[in-house]
C-alpha atoms as a PDB file:
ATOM      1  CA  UNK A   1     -32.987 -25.680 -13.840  1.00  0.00           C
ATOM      2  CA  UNK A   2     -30.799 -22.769 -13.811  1.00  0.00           C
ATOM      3  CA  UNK A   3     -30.894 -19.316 -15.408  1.00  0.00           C
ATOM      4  CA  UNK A   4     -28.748 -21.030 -18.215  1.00  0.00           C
ATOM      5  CA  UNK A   5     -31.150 -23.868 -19.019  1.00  0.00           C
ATOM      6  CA  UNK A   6     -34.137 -22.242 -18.905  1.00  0.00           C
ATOM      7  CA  UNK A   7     -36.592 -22.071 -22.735  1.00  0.00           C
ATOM      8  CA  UNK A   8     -36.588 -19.132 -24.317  1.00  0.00           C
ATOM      9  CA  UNK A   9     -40.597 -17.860 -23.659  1.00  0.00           C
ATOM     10  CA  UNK A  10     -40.378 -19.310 -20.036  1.00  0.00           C
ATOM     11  CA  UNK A  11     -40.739 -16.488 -17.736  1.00  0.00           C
ATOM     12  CA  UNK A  12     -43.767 -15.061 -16.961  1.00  0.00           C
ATOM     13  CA  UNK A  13     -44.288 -11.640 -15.406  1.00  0.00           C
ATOM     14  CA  UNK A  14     -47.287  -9.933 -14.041  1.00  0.00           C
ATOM     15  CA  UNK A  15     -50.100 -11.518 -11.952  1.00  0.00           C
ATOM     16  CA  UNK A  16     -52.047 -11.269 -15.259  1.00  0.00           C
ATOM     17  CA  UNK A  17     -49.470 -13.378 -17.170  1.00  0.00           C
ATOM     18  CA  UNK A  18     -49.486 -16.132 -14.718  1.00  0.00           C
ATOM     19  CA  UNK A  19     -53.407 -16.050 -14.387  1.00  0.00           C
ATOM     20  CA  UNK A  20     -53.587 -16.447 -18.145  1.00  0.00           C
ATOM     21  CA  UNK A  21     -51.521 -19.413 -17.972  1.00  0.00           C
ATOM     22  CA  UNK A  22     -53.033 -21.590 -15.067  1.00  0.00           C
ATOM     23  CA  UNK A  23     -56.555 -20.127 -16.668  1.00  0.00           C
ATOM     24  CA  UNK A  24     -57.414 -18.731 -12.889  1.00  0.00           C
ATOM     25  CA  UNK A  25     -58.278 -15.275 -11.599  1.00  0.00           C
ATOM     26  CA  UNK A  26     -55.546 -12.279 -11.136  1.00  0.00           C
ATOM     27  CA  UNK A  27     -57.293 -12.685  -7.590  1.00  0.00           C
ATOM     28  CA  UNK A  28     -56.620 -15.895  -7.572  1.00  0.00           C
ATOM     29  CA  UNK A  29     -52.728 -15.734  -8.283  1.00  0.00           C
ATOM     30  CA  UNK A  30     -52.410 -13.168  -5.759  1.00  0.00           C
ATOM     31  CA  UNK A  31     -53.693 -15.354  -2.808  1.00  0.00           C
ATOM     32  CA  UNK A  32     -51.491 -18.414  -4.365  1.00  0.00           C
ATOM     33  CA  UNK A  33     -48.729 -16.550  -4.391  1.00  0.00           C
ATOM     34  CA  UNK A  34     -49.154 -15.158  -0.707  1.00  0.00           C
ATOM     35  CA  UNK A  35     -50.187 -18.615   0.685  1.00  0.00           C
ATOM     36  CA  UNK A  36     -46.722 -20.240  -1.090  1.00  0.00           C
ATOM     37  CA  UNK A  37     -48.260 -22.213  -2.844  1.00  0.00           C
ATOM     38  CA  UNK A  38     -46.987 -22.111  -6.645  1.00  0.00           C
ATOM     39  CA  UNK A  39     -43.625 -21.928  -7.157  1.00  0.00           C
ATOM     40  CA  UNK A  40     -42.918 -17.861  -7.925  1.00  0.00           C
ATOM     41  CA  UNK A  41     -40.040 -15.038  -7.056  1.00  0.00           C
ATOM     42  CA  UNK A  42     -40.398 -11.324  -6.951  1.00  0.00           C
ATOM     43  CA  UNK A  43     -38.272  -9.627  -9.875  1.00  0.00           C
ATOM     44  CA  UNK A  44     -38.167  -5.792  -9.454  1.00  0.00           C
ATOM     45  CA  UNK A  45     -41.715  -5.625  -7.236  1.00  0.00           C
ATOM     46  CA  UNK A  46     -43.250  -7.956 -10.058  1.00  0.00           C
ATOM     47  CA  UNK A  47     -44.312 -11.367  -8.948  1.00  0.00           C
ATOM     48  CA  UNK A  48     -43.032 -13.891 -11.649  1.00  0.00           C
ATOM     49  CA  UNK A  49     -42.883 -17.023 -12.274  1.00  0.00           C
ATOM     50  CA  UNK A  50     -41.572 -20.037 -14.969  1.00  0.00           C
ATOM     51  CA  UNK A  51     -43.842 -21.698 -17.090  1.00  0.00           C
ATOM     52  CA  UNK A  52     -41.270 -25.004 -16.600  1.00  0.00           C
ATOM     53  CA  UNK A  53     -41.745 -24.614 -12.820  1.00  0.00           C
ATOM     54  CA  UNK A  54     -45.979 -23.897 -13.207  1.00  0.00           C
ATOM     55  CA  UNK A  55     -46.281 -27.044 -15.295  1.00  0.00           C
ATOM     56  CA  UNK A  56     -43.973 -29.268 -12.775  1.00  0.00           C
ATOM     57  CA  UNK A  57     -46.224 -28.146  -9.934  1.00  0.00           C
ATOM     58  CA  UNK A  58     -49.515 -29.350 -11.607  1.00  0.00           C
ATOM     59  CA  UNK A  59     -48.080 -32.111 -12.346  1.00  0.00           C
ATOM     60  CA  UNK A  60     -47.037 -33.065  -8.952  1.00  0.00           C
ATOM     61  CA  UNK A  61     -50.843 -32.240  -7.790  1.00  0.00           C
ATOM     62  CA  UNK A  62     -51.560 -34.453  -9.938  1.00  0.00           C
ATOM     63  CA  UNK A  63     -49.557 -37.365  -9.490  1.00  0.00           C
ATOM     64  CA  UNK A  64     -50.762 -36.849  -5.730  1.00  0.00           C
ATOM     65  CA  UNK A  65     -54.205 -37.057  -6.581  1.00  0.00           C
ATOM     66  CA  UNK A  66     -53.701 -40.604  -8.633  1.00  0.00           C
ATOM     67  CA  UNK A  67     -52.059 -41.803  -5.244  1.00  0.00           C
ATOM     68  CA  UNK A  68     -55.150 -41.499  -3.365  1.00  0.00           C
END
């Protein structure tokens, strides 16, 4: 998905905008974020990250987890 494609309400800015959404710890996004391990970009110092992108990664945990 490209700039261009992306819904309108997508982005999400702020550790405490991303922990709101997952329903985790401002903590908690930190470490994710420094371990790589949800999909996120730096946008003027901020750490940010799509909603689209958030809700594709759970869902790939997921499907993961039915595999097994």
């Amino acid at each position: 998905m490209n700039i261009q494609e992306a819904p309108r309400g997508d982005l999400l800015m702020g550790a405490d905008a991303i922990a709101d959404y997952l329903g985790v710890t401002r903590r908690q996004v930190y470490r994710l974020v420094y371990d790589q391990i949800i999909p996120s970009f730096k946008l003027g110092g901020t750490v940010a990250a799509r909603k689209s992108s958030l809700t594709k990664w759970m869902q790939e945990l997921e499907q993961a987890e039915n595999v097994h």
